[in-house]
Structures are given as structure tokens and as C-alpha cells.
N, C-alpha and C. Protein backbone atom coordinates (compact mmCIF):
# COMPACT_ATOMS: atom_id res chain seq x y z
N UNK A 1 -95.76 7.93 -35.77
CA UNK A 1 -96.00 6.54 -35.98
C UNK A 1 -97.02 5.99 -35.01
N UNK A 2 -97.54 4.74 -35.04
CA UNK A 2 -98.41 4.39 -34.15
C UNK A 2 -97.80 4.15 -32.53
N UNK A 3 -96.99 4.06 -32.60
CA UNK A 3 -96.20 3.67 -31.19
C UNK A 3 -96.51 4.99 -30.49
N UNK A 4 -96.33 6.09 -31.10
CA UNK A 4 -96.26 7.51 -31.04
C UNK A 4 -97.15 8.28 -30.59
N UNK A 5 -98.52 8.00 -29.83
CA UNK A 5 -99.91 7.84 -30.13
C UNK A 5 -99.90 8.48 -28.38
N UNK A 6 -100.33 9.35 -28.08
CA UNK A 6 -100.49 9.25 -26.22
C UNK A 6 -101.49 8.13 -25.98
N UNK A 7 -100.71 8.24 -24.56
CA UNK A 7 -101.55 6.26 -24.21
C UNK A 7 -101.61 7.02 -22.70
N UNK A 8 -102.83 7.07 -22.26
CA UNK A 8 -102.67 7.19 -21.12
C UNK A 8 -102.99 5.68 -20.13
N UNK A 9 -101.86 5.76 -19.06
CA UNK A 9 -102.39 4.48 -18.22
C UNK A 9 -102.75 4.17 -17.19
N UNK A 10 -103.96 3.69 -16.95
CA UNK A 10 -104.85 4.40 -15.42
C UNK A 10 -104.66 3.30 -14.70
N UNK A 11 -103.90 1.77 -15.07
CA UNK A 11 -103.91 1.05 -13.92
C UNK A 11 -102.38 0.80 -14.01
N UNK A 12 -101.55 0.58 -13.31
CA UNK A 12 -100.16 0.67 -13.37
C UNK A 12 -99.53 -0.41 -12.84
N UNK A 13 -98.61 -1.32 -13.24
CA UNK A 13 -97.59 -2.21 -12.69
C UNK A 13 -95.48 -2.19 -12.87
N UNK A 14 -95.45 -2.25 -12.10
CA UNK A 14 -94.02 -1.93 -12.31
C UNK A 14 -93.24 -3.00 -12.88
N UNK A 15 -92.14 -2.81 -13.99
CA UNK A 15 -91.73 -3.87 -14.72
C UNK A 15 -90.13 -3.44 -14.85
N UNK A 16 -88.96 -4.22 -14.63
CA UNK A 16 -87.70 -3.62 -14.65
C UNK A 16 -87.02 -4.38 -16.14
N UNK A 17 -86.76 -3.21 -16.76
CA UNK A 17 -85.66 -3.22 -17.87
C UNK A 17 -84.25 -2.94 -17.46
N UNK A 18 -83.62 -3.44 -18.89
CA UNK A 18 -81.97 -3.00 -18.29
C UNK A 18 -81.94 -1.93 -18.85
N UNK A 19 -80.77 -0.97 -18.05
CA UNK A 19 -80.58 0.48 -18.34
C UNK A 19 -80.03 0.68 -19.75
N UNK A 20 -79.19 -0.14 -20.75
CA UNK A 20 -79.44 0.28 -21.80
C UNK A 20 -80.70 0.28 -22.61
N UNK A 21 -81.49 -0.75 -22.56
CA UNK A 21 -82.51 -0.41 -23.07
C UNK A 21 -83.79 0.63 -22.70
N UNK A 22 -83.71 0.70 -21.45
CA UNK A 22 -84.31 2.51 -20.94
C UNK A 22 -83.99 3.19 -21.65
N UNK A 23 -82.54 3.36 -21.87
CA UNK A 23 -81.72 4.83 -22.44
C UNK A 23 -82.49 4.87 -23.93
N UNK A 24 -82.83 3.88 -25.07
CA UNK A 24 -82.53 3.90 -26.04
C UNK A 24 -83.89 4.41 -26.00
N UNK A 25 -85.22 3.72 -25.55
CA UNK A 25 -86.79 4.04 -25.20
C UNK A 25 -86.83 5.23 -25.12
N UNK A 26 -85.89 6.00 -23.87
CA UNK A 26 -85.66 7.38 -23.23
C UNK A 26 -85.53 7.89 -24.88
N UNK A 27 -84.73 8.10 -25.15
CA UNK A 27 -84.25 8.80 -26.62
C UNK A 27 -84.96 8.98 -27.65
N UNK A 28 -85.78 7.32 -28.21
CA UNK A 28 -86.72 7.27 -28.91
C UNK A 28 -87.77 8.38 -28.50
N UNK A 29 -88.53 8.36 -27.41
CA UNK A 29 -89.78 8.81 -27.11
C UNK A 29 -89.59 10.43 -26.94
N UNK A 30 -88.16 10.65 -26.45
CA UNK A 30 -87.68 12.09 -26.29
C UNK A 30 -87.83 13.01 -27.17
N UNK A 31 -87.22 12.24 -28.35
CA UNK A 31 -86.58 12.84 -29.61
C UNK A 31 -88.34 12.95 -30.69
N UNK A 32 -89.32 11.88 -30.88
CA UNK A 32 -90.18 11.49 -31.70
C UNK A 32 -91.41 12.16 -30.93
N UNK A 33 -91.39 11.79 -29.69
CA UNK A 33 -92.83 12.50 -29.20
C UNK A 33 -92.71 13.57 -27.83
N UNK A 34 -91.25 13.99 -27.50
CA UNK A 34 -91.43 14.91 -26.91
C UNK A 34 -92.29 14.82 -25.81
N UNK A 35 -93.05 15.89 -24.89
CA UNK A 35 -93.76 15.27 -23.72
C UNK A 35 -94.69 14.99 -23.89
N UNK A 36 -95.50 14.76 -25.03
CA UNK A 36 -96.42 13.99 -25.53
C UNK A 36 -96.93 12.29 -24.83
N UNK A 37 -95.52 11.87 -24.74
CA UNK A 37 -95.31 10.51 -24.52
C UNK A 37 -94.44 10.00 -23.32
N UNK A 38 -95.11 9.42 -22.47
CA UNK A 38 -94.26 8.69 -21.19
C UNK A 38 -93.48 7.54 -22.46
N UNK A 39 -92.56 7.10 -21.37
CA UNK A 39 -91.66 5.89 -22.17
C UNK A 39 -92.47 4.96 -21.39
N UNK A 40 -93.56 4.46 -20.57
CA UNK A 40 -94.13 3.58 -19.83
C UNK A 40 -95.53 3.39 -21.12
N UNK A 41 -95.68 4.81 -21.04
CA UNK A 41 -96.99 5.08 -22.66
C UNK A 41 -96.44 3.77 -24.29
N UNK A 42 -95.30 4.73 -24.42
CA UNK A 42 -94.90 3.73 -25.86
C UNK A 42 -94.19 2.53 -25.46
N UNK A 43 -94.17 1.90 -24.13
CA UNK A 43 -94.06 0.36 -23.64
C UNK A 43 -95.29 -0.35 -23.99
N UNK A 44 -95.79 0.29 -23.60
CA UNK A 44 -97.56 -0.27 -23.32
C UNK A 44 -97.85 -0.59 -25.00
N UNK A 45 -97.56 0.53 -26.20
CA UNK A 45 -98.15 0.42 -27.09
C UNK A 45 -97.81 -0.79 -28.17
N UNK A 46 -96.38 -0.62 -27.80
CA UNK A 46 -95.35 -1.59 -28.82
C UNK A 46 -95.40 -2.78 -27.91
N UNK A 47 -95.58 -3.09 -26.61
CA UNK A 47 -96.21 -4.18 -26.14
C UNK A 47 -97.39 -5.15 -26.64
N UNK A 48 -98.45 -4.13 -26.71
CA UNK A 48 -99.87 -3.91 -26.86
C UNK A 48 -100.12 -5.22 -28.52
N UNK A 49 -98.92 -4.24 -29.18
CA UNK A 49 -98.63 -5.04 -31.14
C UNK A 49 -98.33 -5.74 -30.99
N UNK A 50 -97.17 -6.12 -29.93
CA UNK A 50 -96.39 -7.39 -30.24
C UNK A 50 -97.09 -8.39 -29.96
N UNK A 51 -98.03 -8.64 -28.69
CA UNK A 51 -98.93 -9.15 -27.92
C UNK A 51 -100.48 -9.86 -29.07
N UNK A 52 -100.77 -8.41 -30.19
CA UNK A 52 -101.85 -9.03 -31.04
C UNK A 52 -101.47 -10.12 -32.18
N UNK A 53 -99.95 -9.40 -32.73
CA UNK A 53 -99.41 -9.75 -33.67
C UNK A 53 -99.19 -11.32 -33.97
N UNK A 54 -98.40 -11.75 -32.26
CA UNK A 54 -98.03 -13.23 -32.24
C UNK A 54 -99.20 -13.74 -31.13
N UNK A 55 -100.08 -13.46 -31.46
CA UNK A 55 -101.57 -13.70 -30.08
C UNK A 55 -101.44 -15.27 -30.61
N UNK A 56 -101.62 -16.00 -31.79
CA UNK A 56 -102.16 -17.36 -32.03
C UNK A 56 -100.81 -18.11 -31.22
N UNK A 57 -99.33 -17.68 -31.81
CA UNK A 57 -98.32 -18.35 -31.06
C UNK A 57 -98.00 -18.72 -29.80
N UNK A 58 -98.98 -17.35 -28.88
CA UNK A 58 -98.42 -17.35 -28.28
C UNK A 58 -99.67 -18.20 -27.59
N UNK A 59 -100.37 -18.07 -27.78
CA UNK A 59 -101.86 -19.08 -27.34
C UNK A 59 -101.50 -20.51 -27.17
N UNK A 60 -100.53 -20.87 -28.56
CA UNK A 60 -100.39 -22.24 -28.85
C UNK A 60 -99.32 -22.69 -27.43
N UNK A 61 -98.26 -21.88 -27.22
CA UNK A 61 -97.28 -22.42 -26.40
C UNK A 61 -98.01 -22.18 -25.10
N UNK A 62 -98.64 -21.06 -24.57
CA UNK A 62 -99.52 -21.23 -23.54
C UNK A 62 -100.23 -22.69 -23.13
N UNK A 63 -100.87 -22.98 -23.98
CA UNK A 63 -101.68 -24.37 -24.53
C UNK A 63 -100.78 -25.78 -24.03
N UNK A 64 -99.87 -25.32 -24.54
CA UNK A 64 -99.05 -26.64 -24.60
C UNK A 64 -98.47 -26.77 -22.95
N UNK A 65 -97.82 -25.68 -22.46
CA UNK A 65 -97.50 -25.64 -21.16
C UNK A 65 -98.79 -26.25 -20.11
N UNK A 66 -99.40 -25.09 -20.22
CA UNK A 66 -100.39 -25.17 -20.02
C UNK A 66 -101.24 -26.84 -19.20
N UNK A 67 -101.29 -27.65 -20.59
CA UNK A 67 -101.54 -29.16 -20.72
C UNK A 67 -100.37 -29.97 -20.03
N UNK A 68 -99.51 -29.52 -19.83
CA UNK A 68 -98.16 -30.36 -19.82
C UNK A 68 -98.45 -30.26 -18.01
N UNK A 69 -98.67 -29.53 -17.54
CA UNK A 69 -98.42 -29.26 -16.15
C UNK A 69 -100.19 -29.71 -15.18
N UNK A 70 -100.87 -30.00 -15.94
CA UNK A 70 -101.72 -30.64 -15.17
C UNK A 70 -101.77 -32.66 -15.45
């Protein structure tokens, strides 16, 4: 699948999830891409979608905050 894709990532930031949802990532990426794929790799990717997908929404509430605070 596209999530599935090696992603390599050359600049790095650390981000904490809860341990069930590690486990389930862990499993996904284990089971589908093997060592193909960091679980930090298919974060990045399914991040990456979610990020284009709702880009106008998320622009708009940016926007609005944004305005509200100056």
C-alpha cells in the first residue's frame, strides 16, 4: 500500500505516542513491510496524507486562531 513505501528520514524529531498505539504501528509495519519499514518511516507517511488531505481545514482553523490572537 502507499503507507508501505520506504521513507527514509534524514532530519529527525522525537514525538511520544501511547504504547498501545506503538504496539498496533509495531504490528502493522512488522507484519506488511517487514524491515523494509521503520514504524517512524510509515508515521511520517500516513502523517504526510493526513496533513495534504485536510491541508484547506486545517489552513482555515490555523487562520482563524491565528487572527484571534493578534
Amino acid at each position: 500500500g502507499q503507507f508501505l513505501q520506504r521513507n527514509e528520514i534524514k532530519s529527525r524529531k522525537c514525538v511520544y505516542i501511547s504504547s498501545g498505539v506503538h504496539d498496533k504501528i509495531q504490528k502493522i509495519v512488522n507484519v506488511l513491510a517487514g524491515d523494509d519499514m521503520s514504524i517512524g518511516g510509515y508515521i511520517d507517511l500516513v502523517l504526510e496524507q493526513h496533513l495534504q488531505e485536510h491541508k484547506d481545514t486545517i489552513n482555515e482553523l490555523y487562520k482563524q486562531q491565528r487572527d484571534d490572537l493578534i
